[in-house]
C-alpha atoms as a PDB file:
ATOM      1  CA  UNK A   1     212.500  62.666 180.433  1.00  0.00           C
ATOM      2  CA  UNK A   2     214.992  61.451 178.369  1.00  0.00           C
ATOM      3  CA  UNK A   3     218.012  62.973 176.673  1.00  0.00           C
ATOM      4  CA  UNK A   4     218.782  63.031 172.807  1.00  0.00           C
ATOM      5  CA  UNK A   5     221.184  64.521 170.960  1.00  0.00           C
ATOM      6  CA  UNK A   6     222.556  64.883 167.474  1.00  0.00           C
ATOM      7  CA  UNK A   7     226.559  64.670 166.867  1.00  0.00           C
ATOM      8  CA  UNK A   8     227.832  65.948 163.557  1.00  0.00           C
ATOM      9  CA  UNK A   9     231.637  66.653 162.205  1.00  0.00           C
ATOM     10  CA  UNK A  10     232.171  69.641 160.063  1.00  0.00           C
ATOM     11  CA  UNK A  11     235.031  70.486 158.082  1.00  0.00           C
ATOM     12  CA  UNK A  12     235.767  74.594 157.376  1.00  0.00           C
ATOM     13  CA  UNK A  13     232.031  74.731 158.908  1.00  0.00           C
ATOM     14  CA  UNK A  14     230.399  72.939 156.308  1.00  0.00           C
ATOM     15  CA  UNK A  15     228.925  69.181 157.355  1.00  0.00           C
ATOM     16  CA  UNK A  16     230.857  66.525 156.349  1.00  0.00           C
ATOM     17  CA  UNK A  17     229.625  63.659 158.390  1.00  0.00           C
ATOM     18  CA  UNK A  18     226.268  63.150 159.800  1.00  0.00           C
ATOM     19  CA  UNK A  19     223.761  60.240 161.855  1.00  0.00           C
ATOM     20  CA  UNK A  20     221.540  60.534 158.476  1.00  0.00           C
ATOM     21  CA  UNK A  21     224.606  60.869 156.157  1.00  0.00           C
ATOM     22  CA  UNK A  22     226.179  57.437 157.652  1.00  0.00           C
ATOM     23  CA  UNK A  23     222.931  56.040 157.868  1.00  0.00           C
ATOM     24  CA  UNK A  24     223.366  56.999 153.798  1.00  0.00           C
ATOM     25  CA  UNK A  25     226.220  55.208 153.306  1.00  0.00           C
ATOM     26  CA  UNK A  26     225.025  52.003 155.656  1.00  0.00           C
ATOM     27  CA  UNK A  27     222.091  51.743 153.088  1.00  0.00           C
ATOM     28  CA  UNK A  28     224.292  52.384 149.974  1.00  0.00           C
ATOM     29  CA  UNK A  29     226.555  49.370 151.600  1.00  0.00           C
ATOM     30  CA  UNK A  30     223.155  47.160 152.058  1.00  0.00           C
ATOM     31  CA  UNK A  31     221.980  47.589 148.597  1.00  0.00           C
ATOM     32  CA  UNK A  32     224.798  48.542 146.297  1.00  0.00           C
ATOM     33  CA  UNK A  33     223.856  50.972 144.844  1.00  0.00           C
ATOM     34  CA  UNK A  34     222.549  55.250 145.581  1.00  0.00           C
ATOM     35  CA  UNK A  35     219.371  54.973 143.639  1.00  0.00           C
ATOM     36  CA  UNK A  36     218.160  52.053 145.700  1.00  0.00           C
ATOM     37  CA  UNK A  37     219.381  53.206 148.839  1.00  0.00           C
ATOM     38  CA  UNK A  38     217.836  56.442 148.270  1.00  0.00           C
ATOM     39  CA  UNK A  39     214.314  54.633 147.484  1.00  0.00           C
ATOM     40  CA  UNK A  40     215.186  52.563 150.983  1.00  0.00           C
ATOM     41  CA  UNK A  41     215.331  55.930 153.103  1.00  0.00           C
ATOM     42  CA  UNK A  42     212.579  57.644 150.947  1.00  0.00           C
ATOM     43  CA  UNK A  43     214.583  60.409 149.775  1.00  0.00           C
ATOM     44  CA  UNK A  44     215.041  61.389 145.956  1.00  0.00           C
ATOM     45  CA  UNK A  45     218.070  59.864 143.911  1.00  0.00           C
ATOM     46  CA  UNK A  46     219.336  63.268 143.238  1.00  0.00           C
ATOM     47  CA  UNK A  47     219.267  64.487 147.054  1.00  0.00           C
ATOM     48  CA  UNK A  48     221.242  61.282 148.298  1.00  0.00           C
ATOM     49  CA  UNK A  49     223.826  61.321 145.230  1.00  0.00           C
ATOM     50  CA  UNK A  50     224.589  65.248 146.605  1.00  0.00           C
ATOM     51  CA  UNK A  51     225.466  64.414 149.987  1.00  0.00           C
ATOM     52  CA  UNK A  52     227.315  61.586 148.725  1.00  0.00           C
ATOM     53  CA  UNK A  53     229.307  64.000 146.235  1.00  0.00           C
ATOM     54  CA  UNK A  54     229.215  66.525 149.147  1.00  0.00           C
ATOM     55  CA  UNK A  55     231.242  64.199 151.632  1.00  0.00           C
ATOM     56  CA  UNK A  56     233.669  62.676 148.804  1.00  0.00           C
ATOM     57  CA  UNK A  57     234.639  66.527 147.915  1.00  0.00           C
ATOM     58  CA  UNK A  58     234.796  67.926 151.764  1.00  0.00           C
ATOM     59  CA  UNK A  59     236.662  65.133 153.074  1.00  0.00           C
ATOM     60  CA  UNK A  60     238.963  64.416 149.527  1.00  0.00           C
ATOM     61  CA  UNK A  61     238.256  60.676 149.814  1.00  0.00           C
ATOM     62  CA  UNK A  62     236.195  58.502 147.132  1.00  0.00           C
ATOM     63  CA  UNK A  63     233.308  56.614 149.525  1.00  0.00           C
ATOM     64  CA  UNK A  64     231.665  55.194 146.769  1.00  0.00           C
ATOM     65  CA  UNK A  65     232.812  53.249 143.543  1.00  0.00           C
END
């Protein structure tokens, strides 16, 4: 047995800041840009540039230029 767990932070109950989310923003880092980062984790563009927009907006901080 071994134990797992999953650690998110929310702000007025809405996610903000997740393992996948930084994960997100480690790729964006590593390739410069959403669209490849997106194709990196196998997600669509439009679904990675949301939680991008999602975090910028909850936490009123620009994370990506």
């Amino acid at each position: 047995m071994e134990p797992e767990f999953n650690l998110w932070i929310e702000v007025d109950d809405q996610v903000v800041l997740s393992r996948w989310r930084v994960e997100l923003l480690q790729a964006i880092d590593e390739t410069g840009s959403i669209s490849r980062a997106a194709g990196q984790m196998g997600v669509p563009y439009r679904r990675a540039w949301q939680k991008v927009h999602e975090m910028q907006q909850r936490l009123n901080e620009k994370l990506v230029t």
